[in-house]
Every structure is written in structure tokens, then in C-alpha cells.
N, C-alpha and C. Protein backbone atom coordinates (compact mmCIF):
# COMPACT_ATOMS: atom_id res chain seq x y z
N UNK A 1 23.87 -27.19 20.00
CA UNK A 1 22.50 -27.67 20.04
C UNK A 1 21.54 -26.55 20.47
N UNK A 2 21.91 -25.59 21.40
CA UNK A 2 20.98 -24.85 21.60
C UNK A 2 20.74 -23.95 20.56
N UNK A 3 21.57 -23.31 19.84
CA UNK A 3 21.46 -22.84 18.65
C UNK A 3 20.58 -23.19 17.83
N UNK A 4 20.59 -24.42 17.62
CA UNK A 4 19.56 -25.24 16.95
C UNK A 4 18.39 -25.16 17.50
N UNK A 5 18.17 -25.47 18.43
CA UNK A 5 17.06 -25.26 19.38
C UNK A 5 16.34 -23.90 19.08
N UNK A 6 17.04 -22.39 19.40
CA UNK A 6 16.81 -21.60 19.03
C UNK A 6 15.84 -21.17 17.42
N UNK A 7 17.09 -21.50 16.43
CA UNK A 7 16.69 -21.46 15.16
C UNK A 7 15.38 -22.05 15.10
N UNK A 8 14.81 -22.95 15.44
CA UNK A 8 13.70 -24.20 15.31
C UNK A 8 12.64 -23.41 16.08
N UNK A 9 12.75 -22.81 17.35
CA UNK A 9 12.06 -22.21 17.81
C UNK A 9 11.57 -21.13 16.89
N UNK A 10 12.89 -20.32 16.40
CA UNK A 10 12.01 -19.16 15.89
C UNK A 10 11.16 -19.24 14.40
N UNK A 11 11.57 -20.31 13.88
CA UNK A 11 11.15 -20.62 12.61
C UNK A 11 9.62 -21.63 12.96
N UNK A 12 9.43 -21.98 13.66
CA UNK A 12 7.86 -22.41 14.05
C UNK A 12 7.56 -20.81 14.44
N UNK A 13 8.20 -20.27 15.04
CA UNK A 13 7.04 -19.04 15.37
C UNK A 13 7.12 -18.11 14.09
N UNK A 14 8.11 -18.31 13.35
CA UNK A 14 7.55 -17.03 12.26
C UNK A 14 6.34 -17.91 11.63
N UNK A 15 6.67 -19.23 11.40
CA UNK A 15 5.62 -19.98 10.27
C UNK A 15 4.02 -19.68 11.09
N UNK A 16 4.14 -19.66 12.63
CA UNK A 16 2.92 -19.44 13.16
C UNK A 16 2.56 -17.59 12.77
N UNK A 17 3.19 -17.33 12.96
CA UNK A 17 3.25 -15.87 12.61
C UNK A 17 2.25 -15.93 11.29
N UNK A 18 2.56 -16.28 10.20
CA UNK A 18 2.38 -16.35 8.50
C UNK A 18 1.08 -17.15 9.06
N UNK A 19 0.66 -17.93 9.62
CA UNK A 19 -0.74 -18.43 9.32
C UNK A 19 -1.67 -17.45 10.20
N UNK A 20 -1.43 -17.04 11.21
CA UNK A 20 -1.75 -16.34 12.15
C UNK A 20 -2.55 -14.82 11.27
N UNK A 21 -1.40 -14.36 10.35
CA UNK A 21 -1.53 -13.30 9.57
C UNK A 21 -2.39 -13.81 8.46
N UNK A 22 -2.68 -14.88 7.70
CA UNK A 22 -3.15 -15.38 6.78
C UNK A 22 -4.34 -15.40 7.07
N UNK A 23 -4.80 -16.20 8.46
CA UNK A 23 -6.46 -16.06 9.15
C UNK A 23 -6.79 -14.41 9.45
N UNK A 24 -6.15 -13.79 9.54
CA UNK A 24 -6.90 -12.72 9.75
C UNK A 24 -7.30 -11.80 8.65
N UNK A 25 -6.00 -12.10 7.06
CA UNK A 25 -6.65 -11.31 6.05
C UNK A 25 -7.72 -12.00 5.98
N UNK A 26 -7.85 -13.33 5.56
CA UNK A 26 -9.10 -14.13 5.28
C UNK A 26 -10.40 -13.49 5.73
N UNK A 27 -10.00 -13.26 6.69
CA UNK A 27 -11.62 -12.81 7.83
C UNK A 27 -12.02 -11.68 7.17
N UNK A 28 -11.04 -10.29 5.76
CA UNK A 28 -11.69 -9.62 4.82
C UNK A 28 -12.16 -10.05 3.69
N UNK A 29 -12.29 -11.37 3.19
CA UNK A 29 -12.72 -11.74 2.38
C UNK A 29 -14.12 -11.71 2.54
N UNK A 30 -14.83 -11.79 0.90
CA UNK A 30 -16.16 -12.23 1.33
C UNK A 30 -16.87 -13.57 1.78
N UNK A 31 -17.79 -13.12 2.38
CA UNK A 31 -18.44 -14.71 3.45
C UNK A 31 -19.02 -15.09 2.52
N UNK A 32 -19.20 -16.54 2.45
CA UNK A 32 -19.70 -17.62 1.30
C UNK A 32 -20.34 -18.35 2.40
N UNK A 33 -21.80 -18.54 1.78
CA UNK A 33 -22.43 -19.80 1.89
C UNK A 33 -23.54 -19.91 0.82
N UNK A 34 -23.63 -21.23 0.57
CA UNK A 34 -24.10 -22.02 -0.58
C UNK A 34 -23.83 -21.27 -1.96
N UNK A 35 -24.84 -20.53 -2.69
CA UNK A 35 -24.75 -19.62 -3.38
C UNK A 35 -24.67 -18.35 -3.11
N UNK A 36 -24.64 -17.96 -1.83
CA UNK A 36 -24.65 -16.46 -1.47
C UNK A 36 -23.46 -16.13 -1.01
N UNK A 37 -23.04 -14.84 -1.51
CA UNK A 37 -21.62 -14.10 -1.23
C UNK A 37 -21.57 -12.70 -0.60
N UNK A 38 -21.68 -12.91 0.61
CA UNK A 38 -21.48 -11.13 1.27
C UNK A 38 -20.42 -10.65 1.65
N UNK A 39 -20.97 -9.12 1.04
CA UNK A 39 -18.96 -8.44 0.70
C UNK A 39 -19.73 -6.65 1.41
N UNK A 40 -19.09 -6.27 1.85
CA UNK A 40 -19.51 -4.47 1.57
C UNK A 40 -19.77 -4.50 2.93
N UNK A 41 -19.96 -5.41 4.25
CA UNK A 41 -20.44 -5.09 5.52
C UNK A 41 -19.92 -3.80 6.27
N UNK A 42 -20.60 -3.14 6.96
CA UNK A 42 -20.05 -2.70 7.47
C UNK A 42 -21.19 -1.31 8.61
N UNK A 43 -21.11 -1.22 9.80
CA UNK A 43 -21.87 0.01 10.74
C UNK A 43 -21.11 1.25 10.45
N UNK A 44 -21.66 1.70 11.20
CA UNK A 44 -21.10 3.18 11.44
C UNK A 44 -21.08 3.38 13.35
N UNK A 45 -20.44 4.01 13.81
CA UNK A 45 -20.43 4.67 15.10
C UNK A 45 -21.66 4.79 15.48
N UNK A 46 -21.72 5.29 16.84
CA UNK A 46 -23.30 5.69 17.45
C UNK A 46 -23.05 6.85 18.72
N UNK A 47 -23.87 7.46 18.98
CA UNK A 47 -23.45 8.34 19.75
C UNK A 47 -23.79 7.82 21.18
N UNK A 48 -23.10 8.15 22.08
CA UNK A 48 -23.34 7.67 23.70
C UNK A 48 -24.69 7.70 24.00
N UNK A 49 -25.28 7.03 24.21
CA UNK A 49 -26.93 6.66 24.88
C UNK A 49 -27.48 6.07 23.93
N UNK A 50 -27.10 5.95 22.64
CA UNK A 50 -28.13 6.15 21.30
C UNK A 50 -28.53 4.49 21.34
N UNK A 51 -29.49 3.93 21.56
CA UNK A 51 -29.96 2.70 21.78
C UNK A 51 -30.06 1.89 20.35
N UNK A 52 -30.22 2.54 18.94
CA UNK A 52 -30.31 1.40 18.10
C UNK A 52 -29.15 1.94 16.85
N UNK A 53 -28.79 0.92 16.23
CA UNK A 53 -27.73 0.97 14.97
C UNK A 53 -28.19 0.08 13.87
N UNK A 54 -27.58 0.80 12.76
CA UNK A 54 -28.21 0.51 11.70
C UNK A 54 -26.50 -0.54 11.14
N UNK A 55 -26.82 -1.72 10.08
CA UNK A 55 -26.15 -2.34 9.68
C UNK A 55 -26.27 -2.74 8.18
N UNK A 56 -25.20 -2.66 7.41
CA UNK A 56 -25.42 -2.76 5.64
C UNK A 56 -24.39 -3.47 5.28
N UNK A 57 -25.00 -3.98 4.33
CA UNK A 57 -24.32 -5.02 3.58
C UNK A 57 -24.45 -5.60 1.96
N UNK A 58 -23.58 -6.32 1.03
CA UNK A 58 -24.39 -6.60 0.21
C UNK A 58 -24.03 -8.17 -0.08
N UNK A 59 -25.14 -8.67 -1.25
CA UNK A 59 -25.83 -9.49 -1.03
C UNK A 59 -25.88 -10.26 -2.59
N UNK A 60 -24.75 -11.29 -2.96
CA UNK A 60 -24.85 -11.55 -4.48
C UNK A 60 -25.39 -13.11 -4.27
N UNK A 61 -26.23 -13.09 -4.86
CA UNK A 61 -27.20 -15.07 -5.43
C UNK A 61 -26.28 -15.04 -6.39
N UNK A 62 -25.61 -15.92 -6.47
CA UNK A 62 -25.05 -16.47 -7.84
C UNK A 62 -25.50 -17.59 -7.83
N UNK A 63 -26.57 -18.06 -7.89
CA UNK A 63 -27.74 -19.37 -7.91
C UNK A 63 -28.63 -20.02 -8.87
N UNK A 64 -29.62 -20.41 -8.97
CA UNK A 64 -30.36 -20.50 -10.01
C UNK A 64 -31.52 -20.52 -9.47
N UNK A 65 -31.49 -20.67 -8.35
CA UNK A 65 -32.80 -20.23 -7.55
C UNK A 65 -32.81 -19.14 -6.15
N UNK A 66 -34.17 -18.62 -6.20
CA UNK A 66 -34.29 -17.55 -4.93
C UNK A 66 -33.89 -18.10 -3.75
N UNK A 67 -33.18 -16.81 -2.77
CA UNK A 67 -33.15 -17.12 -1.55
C UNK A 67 -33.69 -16.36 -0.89
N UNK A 68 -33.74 -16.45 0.73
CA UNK A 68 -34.59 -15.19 1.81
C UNK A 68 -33.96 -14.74 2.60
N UNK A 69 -33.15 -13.70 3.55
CA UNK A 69 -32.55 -13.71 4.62
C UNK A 69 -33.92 -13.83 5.38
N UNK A 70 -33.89 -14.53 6.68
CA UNK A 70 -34.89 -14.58 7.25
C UNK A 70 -34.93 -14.17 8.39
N UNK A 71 -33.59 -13.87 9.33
CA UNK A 71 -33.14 -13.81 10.34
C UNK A 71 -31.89 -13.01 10.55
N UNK A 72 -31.70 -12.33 11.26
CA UNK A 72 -30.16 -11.38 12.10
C UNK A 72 -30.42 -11.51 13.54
N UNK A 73 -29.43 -12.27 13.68
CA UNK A 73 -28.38 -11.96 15.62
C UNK A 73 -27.55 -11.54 15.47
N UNK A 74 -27.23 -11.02 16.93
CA UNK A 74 -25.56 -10.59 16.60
C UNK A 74 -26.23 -10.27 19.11
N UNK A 75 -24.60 -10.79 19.39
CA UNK A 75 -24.54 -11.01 20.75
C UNK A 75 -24.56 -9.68 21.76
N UNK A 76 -24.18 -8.35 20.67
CA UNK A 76 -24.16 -6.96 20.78
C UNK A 76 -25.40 -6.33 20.85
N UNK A 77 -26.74 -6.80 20.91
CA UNK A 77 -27.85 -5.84 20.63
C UNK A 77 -29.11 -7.20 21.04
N UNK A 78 -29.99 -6.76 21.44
CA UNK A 78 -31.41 -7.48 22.28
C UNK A 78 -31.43 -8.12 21.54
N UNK A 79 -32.27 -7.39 19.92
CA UNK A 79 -32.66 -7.72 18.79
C UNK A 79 -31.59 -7.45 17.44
N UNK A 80 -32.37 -7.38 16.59
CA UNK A 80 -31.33 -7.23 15.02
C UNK A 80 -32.91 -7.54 14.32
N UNK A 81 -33.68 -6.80 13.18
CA UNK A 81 -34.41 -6.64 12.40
C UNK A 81 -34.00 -6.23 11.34
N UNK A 82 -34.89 -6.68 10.03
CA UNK A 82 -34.57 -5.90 9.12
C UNK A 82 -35.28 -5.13 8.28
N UNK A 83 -35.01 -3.90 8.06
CA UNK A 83 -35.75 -2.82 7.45
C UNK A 83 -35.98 -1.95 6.30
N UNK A 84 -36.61 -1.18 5.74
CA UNK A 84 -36.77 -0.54 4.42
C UNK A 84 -37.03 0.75 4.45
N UNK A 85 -36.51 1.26 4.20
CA UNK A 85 -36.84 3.12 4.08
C UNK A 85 -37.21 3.11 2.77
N UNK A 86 -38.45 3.37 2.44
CA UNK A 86 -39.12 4.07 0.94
C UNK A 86 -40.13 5.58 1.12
N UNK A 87 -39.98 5.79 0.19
CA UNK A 87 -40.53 7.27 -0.03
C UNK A 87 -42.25 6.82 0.06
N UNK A 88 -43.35 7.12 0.49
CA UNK A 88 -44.71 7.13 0.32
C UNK A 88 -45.43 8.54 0.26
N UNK A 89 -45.36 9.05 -0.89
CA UNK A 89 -45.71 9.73 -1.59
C UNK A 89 -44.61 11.12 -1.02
N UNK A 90 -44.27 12.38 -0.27
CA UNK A 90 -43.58 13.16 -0.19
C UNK A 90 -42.89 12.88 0.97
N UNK A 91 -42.88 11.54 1.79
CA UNK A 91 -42.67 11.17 3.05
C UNK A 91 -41.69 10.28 3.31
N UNK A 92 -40.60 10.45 3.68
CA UNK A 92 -39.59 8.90 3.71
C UNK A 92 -39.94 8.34 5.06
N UNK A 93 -40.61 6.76 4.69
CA UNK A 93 -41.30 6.26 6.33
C UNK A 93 -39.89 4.59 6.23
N UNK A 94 -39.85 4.27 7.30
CA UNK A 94 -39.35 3.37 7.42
C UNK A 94 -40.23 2.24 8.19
N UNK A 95 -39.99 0.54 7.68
CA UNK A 95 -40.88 -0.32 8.05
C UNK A 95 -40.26 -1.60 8.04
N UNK A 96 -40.49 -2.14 9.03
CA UNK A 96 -39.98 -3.68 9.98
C UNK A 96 -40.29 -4.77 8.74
N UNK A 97 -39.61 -5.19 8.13
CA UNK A 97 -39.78 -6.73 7.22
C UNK A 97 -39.78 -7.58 8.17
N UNK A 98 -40.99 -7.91 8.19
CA UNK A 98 -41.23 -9.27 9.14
C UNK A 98 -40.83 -10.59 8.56
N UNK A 99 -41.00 -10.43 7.30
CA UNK A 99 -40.93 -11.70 6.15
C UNK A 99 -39.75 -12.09 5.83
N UNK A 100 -38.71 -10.89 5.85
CA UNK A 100 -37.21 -11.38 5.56
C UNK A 100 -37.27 -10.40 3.95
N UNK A 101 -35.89 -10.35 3.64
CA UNK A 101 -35.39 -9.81 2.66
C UNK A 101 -35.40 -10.64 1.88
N UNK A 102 -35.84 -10.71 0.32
CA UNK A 102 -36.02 -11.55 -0.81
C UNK A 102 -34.14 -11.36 -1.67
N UNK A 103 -33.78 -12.41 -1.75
CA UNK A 103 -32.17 -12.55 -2.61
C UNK A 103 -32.75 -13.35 -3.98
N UNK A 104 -33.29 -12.39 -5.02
CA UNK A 104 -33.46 -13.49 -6.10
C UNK A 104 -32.27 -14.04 -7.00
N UNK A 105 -32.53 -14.75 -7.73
CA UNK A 105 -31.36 -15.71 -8.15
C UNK A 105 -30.88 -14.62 -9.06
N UNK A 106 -29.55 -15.12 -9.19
CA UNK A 106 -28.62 -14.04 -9.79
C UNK A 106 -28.63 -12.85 -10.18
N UNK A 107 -29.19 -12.67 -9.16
CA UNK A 107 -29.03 -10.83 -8.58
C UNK A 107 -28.38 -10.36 -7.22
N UNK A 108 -27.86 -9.31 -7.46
CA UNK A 108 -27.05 -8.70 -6.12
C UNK A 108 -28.43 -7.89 -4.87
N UNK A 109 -28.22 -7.77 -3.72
CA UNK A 109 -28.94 -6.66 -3.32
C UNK A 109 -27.99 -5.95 -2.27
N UNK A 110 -28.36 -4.95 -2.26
CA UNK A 110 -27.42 -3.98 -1.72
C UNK A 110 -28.42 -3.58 -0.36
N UNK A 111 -28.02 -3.78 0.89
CA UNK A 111 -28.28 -3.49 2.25
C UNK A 111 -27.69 -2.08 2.69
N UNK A 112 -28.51 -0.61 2.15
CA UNK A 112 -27.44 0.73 2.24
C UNK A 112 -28.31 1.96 3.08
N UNK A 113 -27.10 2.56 3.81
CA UNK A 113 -28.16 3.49 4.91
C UNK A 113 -29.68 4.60 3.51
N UNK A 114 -30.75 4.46 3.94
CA UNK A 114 -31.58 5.12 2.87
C UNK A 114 -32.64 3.73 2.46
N UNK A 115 -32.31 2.84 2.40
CA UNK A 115 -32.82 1.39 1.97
C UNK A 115 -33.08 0.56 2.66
N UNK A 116 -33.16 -0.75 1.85
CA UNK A 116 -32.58 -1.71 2.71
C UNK A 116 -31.55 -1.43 4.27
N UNK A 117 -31.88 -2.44 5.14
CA UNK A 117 -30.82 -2.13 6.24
C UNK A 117 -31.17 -3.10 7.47
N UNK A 118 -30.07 -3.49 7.97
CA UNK A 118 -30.17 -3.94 9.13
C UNK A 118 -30.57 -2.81 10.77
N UNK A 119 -31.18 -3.05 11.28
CA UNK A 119 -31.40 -2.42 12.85
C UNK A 119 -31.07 -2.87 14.01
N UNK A 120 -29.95 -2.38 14.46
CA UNK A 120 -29.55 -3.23 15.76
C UNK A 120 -30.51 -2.64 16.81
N UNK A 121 -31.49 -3.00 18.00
CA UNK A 121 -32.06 -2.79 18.53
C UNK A 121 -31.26 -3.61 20.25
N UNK A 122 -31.81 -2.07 21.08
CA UNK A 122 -30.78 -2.46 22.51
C UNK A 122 -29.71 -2.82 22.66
N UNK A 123 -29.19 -1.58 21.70
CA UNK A 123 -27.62 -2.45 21.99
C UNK A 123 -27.02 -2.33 23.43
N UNK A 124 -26.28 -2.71 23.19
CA UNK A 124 -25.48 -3.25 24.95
C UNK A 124 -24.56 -2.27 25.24
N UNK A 125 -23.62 -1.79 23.82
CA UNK A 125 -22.65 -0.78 23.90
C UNK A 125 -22.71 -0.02 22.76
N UNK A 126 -22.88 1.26 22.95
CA UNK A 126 -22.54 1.99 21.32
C UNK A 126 -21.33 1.29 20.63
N UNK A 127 -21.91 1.19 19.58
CA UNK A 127 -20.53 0.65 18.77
C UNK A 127 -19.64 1.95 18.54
N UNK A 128 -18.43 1.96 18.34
CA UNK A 128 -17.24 2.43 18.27
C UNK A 128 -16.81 2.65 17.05
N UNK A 129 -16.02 3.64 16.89
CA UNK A 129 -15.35 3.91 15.38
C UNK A 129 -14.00 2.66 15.56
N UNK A 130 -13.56 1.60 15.15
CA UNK A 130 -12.68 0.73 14.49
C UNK A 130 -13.16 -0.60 15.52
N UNK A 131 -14.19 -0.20 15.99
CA UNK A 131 -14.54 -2.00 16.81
C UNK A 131 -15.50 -2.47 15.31
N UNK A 132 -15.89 -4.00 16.04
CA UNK A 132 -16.51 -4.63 15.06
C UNK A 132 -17.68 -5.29 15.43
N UNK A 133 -18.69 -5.78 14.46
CA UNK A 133 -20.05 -6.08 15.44
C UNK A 133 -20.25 -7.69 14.65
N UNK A 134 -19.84 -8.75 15.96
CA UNK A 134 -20.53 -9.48 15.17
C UNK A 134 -21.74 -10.26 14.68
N UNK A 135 -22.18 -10.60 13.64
CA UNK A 135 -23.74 -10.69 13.10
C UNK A 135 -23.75 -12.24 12.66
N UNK A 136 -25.11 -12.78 12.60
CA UNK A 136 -25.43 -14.32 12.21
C UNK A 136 -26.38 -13.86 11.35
N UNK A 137 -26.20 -14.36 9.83
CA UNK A 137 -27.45 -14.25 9.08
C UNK A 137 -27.77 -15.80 8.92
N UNK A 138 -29.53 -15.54 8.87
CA UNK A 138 -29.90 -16.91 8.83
C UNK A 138 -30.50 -16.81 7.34
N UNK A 139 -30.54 -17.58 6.15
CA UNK A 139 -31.22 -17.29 5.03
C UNK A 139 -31.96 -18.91 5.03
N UNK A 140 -33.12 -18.33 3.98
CA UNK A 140 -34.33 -19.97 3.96
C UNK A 140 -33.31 -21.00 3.36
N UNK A 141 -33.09 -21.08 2.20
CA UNK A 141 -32.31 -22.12 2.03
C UNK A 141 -30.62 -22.22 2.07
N UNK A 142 -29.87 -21.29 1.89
CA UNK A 142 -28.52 -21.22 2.42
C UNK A 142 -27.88 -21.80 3.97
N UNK A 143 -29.00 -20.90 4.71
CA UNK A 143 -28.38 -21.32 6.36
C UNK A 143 -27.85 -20.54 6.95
N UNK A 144 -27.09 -20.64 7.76
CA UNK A 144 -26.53 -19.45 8.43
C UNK A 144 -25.12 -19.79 8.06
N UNK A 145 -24.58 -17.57 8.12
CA UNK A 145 -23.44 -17.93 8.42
C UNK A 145 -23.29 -16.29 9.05
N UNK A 146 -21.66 -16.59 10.01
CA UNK A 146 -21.48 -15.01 10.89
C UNK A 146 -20.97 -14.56 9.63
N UNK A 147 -20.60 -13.01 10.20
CA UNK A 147 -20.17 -12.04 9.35
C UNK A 147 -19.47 -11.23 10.18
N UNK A 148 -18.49 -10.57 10.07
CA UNK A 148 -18.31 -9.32 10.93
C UNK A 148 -18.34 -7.91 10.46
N UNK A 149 -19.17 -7.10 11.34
CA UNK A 149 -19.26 -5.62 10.37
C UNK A 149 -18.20 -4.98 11.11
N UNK A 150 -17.41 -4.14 10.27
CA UNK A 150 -16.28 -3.00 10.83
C UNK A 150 -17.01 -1.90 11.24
N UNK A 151 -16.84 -0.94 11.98
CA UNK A 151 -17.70 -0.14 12.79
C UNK A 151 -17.01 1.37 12.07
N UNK A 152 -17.29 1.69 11.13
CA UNK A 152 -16.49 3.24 10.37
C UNK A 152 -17.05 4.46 11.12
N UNK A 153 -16.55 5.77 10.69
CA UNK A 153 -17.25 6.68 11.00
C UNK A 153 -18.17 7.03 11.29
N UNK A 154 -18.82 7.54 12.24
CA UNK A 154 -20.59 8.10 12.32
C UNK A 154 -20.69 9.68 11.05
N UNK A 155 -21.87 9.93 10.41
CA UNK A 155 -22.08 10.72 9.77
C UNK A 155 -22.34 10.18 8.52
N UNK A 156 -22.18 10.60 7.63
CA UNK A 156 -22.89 10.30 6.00
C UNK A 156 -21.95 10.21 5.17
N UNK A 157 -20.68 10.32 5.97
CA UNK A 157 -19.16 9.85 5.35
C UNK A 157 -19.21 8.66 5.25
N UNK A 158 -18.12 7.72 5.10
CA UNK A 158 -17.49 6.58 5.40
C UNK A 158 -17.35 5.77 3.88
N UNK A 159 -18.22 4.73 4.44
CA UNK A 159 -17.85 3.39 3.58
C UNK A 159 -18.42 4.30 1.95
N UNK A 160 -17.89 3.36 1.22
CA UNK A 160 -17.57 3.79 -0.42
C UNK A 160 -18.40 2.47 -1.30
N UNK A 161 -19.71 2.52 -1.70
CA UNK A 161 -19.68 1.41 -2.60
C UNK A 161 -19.26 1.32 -3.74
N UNK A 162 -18.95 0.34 -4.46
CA UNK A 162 -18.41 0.49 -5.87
C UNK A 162 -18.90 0.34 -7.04
């Protein structure tokens, strides 16, 4: 009987094992809510003192109508804004979207350091090369959902879009 006992034991723990492992690939999948699908998240490092971080992501409507991100938290940083780097005339200026980021219907948008971008403001801790930051997007009609960004390299290396 104890044998049995044994066997039974270890076969609930491998099966816990296999779901255990199953929730955590999941958590690389892309995040779904309503019509919106975000895939590509991800920071970069920060250097010791450096008070704000930038965050990217992208952003597919497969909808039939527009959406807005309207909102970023995340429990790691005061604030979370979101921002635009464009060229004005020989000058690259960057500027606070108060309004939210526009997701029109079945189109992708791409959230990438140079562009579009998230701003973590006061953060609490430099983020780290392999920690993770986690984020709440709020969109007008979707809703919220978290996300987690992987924290890659600092520098102009790293993540790869496709």
C-alpha cells in the first residue's frame, strides 16, 4: 500500500508539474481582450538612479470598429504615460498623449523605442535585465487587461520585431 501511496503521490505531482508548466508558457502568449491582441511587449534595463523607463508593445484591432488605449498602470512606477517621438522639422521632440493612443479597426500599431511608447515615470526600482514589469492597459471600449513586459538588455540591442 505504501507503494501505492507513493506512485499516486508522485503522479499528482508530475500532473501538477504539467499544468504548473502549461500556466507559465501561456503567460507568453499574446494578451487578448475583446478585439485587441498584444504581442511584442517588452522594456529594456535602466541604469542605477535613472528615474523613468520607456515601455513597447504592439497592438492588433482585429475589429470592425476603433479603439483607444486610454490609460497605463503598472505597481512599479508613480505614473505610466504615453508618448510620441516625431521629428518637427530638423528636431526629434517628444510629447505626453494626454488623449490616449488611437487602435483603428483592423490595423496593427506598433509601440517602438523612436515612436510610439510607453513612459514609466518614478519608478520604485530600476528595472533589471531578466525581471519583468507588470502593466494594466485600460482601452475605451475593450477594458482593461495586465500584460507583463520582460525587461531585455539596456542599449539599442535587444528585442527583434518581425
Amino acid at each position: 500500500m505504501k507503494t501505492f501511496t507513493k506512485l499516486a503521490f508522485l503522479g499528482i505531482f508530475a500532473a501538477t508539474g504539467i499544468i504548473i508548466a502549461g500556466a507559465t508558457a501561456a503567460q507568453d502568449a499574446p494578451a487578448k481582450v475583446a478585439n485587441l491582441e498584444i504581442t511584442s511587449a517588452f522594456t529594456k534595463a535602466m541604469l542605477p538612479g535613472q528615474p523613468v523607463g520607456g515601455g513597447y508593445l504592439t497592438i492588433k484591432n482585429t475589429g470592425k470598429s476603433d479603439d483607444m488605449l486610454v490609460s497605463v498602470s503598472s505597481p512599479v512606477a508613480g505614473t505610466v504615460e504615453m508618448h510620441e517621438m516625431a521629428m518637427q522639422g530638423q528636431v526629434m521632440k517628444m510629447r505626453k498623449l494626454d488623449t490616449g493612443i488611437a487602435i483603428p479597426a483592423s490595423k496593427t500599431v506598433e509601440l517602438t523605442p523612436g515612436g510610439l511608447h510607453l513612459m514609466f515615470i518614478k519608478v520604485k526600482e530600476p528595472f533589471k535585465q531578466g525581471g519583468k514589469v507588470p502593466v494594466t492597459l485600460t482601452f475605451e471600449k475593450a477594458g482593461k487587461v495586465d500584460i507583463t513586459l520582460p525587461v531585455e538588455a539596456a542599449g539599442p540591442g535587444g528585442h527583434m520585431h518581425k
